[in-house]
PDB file of N, CA and C in Angstrom:
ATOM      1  N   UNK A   1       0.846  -1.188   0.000  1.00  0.00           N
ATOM      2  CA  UNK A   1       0.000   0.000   0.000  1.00  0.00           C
ATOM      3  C   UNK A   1       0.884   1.242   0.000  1.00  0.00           C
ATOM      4  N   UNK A   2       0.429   2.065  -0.502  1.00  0.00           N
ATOM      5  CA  UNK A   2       1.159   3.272  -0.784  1.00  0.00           C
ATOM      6  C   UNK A   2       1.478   4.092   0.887  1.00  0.00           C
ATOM      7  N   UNK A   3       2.034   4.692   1.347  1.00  0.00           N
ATOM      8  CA  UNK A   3       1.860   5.063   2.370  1.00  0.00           C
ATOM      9  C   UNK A   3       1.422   6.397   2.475  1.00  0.00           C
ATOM     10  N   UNK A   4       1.291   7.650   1.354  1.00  0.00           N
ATOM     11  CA  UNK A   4       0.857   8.172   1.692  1.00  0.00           C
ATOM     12  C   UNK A   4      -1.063   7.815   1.974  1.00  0.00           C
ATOM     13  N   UNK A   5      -1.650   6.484   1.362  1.00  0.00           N
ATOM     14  CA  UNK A   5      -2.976   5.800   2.057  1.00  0.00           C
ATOM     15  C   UNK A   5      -2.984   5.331   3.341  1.00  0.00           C
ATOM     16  N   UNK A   6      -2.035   4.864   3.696  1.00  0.00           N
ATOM     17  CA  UNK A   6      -2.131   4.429   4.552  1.00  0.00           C
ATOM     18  C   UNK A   6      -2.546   5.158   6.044  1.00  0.00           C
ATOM     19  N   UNK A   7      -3.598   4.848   6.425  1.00  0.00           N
ATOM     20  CA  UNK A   7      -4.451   5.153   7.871  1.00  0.00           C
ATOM     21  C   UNK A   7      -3.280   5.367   8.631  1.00  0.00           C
ATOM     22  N   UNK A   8      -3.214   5.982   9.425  1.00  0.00           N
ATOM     23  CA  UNK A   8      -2.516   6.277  10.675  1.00  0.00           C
ATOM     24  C   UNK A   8      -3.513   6.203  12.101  1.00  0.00           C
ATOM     25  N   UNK A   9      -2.804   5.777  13.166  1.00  0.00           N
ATOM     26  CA  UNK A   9      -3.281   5.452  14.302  1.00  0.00           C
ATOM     27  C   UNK A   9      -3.264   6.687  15.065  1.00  0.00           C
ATOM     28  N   UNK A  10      -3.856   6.033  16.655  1.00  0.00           N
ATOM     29  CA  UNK A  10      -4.100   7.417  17.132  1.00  0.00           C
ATOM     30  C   UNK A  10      -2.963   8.145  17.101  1.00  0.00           C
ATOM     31  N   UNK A  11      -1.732   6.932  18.278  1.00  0.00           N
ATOM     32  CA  UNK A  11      -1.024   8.020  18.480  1.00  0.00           C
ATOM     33  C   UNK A  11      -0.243   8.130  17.256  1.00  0.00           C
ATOM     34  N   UNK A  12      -0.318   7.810  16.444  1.00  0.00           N
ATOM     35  CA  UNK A  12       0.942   8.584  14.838  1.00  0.00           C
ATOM     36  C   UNK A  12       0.280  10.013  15.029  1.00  0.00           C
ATOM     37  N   UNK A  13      -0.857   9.889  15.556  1.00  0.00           N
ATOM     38  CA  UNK A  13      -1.878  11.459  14.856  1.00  0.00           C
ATOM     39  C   UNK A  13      -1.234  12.130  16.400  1.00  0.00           C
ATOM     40  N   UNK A  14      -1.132  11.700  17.444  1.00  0.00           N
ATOM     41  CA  UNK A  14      -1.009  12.361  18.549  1.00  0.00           C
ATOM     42  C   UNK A  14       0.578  12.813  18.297  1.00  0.00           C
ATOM     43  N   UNK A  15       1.445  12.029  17.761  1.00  0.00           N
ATOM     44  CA  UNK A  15       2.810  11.953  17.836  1.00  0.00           C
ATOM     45  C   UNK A  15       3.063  12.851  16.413  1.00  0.00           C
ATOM     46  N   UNK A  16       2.106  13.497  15.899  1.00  0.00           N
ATOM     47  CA  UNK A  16       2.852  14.774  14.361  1.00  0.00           C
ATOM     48  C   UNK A  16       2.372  15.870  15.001  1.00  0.00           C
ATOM     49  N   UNK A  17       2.013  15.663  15.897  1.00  0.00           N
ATOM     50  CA  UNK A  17       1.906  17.039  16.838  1.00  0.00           C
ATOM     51  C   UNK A  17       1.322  18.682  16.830  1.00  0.00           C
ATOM     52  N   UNK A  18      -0.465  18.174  16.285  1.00  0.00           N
ATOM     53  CA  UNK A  18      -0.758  19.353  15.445  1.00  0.00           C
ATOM     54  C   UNK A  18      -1.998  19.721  16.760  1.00  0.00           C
ATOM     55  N   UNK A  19      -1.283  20.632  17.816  1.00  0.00           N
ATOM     56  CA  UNK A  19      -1.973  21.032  18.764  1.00  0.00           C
ATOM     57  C   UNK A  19      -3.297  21.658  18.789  1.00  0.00           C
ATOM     58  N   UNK A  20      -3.934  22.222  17.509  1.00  0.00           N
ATOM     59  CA  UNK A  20      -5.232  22.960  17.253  1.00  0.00           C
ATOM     60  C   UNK A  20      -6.178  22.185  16.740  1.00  0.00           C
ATOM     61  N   UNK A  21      -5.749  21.105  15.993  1.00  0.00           N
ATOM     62  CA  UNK A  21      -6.409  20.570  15.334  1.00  0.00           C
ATOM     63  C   UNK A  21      -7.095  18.748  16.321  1.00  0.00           C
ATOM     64  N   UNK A  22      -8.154  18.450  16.302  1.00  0.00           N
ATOM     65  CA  UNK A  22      -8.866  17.539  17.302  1.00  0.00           C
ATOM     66  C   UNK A  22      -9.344  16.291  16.131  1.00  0.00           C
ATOM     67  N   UNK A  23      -8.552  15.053  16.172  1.00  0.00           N
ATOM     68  CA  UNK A  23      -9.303  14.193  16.219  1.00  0.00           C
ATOM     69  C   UNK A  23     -10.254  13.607  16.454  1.00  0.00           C
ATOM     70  N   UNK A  24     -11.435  12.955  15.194  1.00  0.00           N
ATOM     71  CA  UNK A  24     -12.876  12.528  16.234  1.00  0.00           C
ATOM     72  C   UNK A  24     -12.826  11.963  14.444  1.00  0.00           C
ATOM     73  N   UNK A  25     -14.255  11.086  14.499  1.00  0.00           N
ATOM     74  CA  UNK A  25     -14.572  10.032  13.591  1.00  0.00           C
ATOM     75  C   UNK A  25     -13.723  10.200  12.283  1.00  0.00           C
ATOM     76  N   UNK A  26     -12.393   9.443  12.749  1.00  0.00           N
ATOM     77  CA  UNK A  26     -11.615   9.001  11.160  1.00  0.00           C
ATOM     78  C   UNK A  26     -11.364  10.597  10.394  1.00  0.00           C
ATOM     79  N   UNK A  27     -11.421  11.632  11.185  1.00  0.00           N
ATOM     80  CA  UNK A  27     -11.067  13.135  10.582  1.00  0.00           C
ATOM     81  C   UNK A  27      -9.925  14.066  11.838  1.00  0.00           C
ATOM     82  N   UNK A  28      -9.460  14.834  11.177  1.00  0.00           N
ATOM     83  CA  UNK A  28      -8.866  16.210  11.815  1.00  0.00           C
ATOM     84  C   UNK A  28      -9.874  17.153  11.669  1.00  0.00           C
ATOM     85  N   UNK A  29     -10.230  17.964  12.720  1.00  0.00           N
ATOM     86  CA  UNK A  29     -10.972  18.861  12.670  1.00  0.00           C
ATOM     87  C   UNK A  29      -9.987  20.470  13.356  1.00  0.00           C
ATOM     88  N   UNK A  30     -11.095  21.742  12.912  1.00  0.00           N
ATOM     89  CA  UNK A  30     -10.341  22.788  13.536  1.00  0.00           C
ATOM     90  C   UNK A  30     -11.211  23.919  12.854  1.00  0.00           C
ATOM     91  N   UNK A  31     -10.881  24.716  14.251  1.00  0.00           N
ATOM     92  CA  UNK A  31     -11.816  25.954  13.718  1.00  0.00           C
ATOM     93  C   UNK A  31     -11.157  27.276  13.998  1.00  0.00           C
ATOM     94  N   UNK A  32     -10.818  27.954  12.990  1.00  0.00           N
ATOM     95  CA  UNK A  32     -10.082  29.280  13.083  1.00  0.00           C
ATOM     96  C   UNK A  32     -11.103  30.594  13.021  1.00  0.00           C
ATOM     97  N   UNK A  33     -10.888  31.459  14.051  1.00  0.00           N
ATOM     98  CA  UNK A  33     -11.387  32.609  15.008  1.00  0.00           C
ATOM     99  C   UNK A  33     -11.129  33.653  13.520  1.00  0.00           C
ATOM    100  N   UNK A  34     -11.881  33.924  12.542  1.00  0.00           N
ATOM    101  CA  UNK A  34     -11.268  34.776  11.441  1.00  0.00           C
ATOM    102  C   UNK A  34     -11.823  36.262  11.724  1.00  0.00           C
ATOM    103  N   UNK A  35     -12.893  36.405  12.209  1.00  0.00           N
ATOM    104  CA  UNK A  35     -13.060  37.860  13.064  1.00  0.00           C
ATOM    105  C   UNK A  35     -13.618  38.524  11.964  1.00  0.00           C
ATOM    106  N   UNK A  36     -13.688  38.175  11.017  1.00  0.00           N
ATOM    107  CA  UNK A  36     -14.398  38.536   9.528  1.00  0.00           C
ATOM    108  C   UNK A  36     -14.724  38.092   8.346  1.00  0.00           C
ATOM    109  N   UNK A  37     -15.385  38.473   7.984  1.00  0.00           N
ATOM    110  CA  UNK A  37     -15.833  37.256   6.180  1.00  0.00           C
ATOM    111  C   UNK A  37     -14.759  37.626   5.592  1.00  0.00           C
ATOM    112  N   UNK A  38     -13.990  38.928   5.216  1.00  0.00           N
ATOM    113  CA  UNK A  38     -13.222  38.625   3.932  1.00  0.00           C
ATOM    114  C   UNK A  38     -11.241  38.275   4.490  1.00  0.00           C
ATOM    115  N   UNK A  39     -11.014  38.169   6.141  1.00  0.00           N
ATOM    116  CA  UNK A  39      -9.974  37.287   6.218  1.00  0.00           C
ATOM    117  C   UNK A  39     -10.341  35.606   5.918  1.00  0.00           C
ATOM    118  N   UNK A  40     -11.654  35.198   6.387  1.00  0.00           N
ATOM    119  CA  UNK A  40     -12.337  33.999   6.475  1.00  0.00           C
ATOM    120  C   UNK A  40     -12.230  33.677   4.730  1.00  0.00           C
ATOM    121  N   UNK A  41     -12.663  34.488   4.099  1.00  0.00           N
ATOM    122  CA  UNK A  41     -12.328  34.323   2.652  1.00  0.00           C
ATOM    123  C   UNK A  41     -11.147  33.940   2.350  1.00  0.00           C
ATOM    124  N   UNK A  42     -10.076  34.543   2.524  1.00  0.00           N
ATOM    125  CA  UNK A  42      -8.839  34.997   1.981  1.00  0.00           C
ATOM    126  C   UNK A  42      -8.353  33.557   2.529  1.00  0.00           C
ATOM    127  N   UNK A  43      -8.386  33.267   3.882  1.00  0.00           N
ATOM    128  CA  UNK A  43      -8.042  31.772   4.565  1.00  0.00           C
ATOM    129  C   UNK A  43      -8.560  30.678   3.323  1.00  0.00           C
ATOM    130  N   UNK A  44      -9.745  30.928   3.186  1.00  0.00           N
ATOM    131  CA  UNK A  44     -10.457  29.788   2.214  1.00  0.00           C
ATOM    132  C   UNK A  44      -9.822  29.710   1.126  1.00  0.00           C
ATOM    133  N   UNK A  45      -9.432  30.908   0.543  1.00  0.00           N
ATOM    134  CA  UNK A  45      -8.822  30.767  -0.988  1.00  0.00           C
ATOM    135  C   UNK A  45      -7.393  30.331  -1.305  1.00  0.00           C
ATOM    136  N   UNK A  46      -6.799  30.060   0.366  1.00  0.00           N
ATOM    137  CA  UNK A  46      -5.004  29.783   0.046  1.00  0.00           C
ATOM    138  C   UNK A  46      -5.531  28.407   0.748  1.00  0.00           C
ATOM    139  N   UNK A  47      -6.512  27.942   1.296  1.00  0.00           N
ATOM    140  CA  UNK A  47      -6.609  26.665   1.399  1.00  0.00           C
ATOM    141  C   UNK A  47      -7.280  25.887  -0.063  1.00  0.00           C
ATOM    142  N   UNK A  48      -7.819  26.571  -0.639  1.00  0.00           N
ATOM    143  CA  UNK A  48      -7.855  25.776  -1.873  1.00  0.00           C
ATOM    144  C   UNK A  48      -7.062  25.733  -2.849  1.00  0.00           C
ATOM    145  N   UNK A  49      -6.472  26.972  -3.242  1.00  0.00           N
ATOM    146  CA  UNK A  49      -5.093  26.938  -3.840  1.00  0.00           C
ATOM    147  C   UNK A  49      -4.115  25.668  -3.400  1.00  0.00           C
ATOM    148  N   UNK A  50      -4.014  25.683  -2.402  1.00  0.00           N
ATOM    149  CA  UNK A  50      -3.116  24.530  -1.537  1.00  0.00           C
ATOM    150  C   UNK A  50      -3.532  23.111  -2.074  1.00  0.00           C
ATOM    151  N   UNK A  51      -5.016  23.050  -1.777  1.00  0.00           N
ATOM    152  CA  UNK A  51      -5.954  22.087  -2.380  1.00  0.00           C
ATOM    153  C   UNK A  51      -5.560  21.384  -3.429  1.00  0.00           C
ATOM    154  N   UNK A  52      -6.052  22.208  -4.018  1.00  0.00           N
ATOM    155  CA  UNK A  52      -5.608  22.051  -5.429  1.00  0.00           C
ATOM    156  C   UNK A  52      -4.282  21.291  -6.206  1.00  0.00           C
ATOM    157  N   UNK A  53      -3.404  22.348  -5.763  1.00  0.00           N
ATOM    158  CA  UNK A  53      -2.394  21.721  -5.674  1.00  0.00           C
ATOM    159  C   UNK A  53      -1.451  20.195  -5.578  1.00  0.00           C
ATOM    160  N   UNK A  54      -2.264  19.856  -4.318  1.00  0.00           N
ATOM    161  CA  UNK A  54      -2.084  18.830  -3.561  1.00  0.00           C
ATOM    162  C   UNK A  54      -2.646  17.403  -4.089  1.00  0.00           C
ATOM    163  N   UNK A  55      -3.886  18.123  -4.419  1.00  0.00           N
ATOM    164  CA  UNK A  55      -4.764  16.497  -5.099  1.00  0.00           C
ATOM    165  C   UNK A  55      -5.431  16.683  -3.833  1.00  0.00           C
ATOM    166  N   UNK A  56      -5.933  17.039  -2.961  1.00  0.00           N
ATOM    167  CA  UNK A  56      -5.895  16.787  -1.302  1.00  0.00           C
ATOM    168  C   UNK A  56      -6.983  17.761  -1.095  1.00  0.00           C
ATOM    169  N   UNK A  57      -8.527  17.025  -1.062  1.00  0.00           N
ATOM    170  CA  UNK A  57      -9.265  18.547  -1.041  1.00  0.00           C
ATOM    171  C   UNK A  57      -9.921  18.338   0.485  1.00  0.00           C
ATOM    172  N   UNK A  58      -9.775  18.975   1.764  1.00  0.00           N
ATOM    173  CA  UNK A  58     -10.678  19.313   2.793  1.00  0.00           C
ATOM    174  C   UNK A  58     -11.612  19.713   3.244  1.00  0.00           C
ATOM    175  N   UNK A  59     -12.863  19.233   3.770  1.00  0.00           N
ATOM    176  CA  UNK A  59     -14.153  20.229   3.703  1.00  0.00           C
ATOM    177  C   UNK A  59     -14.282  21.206   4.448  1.00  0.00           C
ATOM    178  N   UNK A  60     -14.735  22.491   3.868  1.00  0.00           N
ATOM    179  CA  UNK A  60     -14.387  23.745   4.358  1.00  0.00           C
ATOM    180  C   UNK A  60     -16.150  24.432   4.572  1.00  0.00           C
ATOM    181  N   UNK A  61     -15.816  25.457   5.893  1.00  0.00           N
ATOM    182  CA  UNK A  61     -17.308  26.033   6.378  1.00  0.00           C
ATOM    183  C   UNK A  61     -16.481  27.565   6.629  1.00  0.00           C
ATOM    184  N   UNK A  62     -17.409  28.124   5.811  1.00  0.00           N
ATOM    185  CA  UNK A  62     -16.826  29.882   6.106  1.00  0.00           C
ATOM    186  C   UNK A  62     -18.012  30.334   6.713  1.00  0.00           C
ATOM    187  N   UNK A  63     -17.863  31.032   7.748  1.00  0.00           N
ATOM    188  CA  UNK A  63     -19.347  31.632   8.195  1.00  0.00           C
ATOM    189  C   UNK A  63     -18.451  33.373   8.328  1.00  0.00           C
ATOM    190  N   UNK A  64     -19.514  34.426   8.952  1.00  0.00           N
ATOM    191  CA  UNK A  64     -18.999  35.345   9.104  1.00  0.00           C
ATOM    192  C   UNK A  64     -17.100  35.680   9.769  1.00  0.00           C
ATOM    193  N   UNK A  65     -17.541  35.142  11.361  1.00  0.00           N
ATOM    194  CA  UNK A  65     -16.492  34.769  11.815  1.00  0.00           C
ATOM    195  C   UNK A  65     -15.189  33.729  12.509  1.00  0.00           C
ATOM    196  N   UNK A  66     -16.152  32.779  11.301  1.00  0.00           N
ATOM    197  CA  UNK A  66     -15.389  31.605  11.180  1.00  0.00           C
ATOM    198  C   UNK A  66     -14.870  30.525   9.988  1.00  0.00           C
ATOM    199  N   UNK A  67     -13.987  29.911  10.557  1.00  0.00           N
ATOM    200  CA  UNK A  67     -13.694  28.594   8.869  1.00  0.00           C
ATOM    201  C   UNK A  67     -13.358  27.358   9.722  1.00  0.00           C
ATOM    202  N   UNK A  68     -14.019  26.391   9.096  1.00  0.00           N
ATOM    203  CA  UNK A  68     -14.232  25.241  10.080  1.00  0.00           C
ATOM    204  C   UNK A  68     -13.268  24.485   8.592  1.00  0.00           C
ATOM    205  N   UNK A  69     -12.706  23.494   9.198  1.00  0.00           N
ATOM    206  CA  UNK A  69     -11.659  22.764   8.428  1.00  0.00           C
ATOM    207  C   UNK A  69     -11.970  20.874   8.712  1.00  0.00           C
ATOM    208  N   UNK A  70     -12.040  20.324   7.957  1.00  0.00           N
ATOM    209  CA  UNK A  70     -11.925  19.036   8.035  1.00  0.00           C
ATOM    210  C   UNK A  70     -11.144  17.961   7.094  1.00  0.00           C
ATOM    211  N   UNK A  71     -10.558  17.343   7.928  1.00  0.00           N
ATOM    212  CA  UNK A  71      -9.741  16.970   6.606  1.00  0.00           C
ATOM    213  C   UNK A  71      -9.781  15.321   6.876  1.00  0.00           C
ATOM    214  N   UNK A  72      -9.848  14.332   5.955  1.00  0.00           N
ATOM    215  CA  UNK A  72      -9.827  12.915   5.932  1.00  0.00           C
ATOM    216  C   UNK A  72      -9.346  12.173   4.544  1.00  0.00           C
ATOM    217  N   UNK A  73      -8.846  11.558   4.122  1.00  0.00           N
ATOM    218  CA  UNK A  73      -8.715  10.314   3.267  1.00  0.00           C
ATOM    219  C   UNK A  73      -9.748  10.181   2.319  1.00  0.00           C
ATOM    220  N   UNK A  74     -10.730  10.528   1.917  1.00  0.00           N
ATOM    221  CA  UNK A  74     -11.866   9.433   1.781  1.00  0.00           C
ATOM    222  C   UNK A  74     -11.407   8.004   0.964  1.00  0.00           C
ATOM    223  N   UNK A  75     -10.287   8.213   0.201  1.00  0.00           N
ATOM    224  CA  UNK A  75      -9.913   6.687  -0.447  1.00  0.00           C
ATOM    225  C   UNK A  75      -9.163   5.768   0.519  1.00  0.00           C
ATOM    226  N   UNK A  76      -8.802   6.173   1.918  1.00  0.00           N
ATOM    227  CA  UNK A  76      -8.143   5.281   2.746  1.00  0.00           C
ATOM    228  C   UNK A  76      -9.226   4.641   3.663  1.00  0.00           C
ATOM    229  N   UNK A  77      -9.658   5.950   3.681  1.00  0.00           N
ATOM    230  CA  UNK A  77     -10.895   5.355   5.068  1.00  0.00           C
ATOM    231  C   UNK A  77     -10.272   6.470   6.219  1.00  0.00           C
ATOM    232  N   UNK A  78      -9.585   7.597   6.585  1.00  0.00           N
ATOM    233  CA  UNK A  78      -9.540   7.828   7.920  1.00  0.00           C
ATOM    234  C   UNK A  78      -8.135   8.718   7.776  1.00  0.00           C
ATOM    235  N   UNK A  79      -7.527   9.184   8.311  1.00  0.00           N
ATOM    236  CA  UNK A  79      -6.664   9.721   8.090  1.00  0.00           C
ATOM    237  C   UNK A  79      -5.271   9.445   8.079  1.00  0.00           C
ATOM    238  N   UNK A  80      -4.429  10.249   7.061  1.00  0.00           N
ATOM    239  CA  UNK A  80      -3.154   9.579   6.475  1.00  0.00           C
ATOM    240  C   UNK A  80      -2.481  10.713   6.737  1.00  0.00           C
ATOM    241  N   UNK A  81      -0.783  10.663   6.265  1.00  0.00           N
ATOM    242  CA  UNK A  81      -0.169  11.200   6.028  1.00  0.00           C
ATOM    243  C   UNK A  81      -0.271  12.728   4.918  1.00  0.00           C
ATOM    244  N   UNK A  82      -1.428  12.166   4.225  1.00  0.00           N
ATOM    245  CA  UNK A  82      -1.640  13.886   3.531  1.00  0.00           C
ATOM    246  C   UNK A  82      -2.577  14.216   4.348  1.00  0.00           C
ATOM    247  N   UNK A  83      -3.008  13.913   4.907  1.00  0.00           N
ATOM    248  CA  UNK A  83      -4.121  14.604   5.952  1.00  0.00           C
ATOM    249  C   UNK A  83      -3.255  15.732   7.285  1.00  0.00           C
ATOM    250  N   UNK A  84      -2.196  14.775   7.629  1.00  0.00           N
ATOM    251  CA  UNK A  84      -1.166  15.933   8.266  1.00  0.00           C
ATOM    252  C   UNK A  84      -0.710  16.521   7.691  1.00  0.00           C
ATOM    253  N   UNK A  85      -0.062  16.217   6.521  1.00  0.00           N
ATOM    254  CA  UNK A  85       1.144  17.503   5.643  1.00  0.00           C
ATOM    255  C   UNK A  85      -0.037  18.411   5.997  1.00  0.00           C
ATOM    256  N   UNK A  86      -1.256  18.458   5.217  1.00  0.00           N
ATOM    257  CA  UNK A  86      -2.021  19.456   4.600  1.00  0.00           C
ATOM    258  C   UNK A  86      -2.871  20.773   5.954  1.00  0.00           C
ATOM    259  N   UNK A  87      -2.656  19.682   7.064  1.00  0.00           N
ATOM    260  CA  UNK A  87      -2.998  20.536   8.204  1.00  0.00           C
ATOM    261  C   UNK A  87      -1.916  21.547   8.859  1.00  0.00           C
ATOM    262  N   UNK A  88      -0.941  21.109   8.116  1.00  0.00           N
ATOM    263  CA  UNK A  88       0.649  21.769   8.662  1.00  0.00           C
ATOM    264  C   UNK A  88       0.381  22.818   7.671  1.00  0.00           C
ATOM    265  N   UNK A  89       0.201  22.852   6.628  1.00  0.00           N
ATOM    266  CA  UNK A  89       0.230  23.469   5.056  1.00  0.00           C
ATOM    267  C   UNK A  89      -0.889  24.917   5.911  1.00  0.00           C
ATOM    268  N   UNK A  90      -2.086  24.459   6.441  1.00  0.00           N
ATOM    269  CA  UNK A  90      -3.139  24.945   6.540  1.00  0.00           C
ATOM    270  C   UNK A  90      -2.818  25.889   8.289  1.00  0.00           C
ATOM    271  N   UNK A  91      -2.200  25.527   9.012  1.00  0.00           N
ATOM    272  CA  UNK A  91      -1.934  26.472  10.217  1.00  0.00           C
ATOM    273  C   UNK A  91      -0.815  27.271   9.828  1.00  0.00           C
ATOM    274  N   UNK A  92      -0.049  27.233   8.742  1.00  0.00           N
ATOM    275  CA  UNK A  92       1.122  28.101   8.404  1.00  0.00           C
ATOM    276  C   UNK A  92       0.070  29.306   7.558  1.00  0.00           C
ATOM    277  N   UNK A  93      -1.251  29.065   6.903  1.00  0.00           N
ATOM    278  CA  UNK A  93      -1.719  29.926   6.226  1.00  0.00           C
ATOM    279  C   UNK A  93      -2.289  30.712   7.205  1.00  0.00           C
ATOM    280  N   UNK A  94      -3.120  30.490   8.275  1.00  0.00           N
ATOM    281  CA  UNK A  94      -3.870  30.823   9.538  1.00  0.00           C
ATOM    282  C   UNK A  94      -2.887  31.534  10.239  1.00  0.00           C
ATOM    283  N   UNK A  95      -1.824  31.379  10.310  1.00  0.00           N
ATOM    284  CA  UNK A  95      -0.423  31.911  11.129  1.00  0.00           C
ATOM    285  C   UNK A  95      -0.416  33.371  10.381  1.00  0.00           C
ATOM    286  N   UNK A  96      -0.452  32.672   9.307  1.00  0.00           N
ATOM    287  CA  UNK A  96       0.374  34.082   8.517  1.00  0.00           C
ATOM    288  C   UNK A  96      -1.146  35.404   8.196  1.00  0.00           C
ATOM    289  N   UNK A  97      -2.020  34.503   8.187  1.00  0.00           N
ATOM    290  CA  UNK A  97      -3.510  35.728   8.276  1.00  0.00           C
ATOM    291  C   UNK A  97      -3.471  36.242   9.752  1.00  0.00           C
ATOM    292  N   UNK A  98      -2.491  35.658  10.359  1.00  0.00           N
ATOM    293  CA  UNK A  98      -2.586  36.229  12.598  1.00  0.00           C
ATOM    294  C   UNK A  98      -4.092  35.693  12.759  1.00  0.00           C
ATOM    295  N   UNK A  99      -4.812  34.675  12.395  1.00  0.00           N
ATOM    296  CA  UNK A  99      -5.913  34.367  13.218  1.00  0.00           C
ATOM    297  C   UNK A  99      -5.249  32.674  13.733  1.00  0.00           C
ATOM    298  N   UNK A 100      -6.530  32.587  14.816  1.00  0.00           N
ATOM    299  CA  UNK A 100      -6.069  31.283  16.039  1.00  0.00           C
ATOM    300  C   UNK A 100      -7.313  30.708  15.724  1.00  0.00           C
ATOM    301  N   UNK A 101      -7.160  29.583  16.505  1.00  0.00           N
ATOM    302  CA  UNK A 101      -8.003  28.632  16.682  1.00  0.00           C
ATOM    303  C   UNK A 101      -9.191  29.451  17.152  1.00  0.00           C
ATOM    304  N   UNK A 102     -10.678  29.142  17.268  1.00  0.00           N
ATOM    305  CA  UNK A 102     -11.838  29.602  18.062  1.00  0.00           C
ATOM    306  C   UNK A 102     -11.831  28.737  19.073  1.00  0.00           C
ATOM    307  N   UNK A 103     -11.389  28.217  19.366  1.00  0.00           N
ATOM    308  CA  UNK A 103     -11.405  27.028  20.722  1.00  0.00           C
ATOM    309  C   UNK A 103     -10.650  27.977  21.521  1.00  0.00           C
ATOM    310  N   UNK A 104      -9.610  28.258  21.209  1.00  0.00           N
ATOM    311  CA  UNK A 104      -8.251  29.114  21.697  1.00  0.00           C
ATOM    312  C   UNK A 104      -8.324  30.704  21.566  1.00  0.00           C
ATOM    313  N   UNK A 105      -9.218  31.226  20.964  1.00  0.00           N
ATOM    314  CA  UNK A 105      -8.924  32.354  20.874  1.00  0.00           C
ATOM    315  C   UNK A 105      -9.981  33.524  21.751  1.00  0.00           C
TER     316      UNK A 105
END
């Protein structure tokens, strides 16, 4: 099996060390505090760019002052190794807009 398919366990997911982001049914989840629709935009559009890119698309929720992020496999079943790159990919974009988590912020 290819490994970037390959499922990863809990702790692989606990052990890449992506502190914002919460495991729960076979996904990464996370919700960034955007404080406005058009940073919440701007977040959305370098996550699909990224997307894109990647082959690697995540389901995305923009509300006024928020962007909800989910990311999973669907051809593995649960989450893999592009499921982390792409969450690493995705808090360096959030970093660089200065918004945080809504859990955290």
């Amino acid at each position: 099996m290819n490994d970037s398919k390959q499922i990863l366990t809990a702790d692989e997911i606990t052990a890449a060390a992506l502190p914002q982001w919460r495991h729960a049914e076979g996904a990464l989840h996370v919700t960034y505090a955007t404080g406005d629709f058009a940073t919440g935009l701007a977040l959305v559009d370098r996550i699909g760019e990224a997307a894109e890119a990647a082959d690697h698309h995540p389901d995305l929720h923009l509300t006024y002052p928020t962007v909800s992020v989910t990311l999973t496999s669907h051809d593995a079943g649960g989450v893999t190794r592009r499921d982390v790159d792409m969450a690493r990919r995705i808090d360096e974009f959030a970093a660089a807009a200065g918004v945080g988590t809504a859990e955290g912020a």
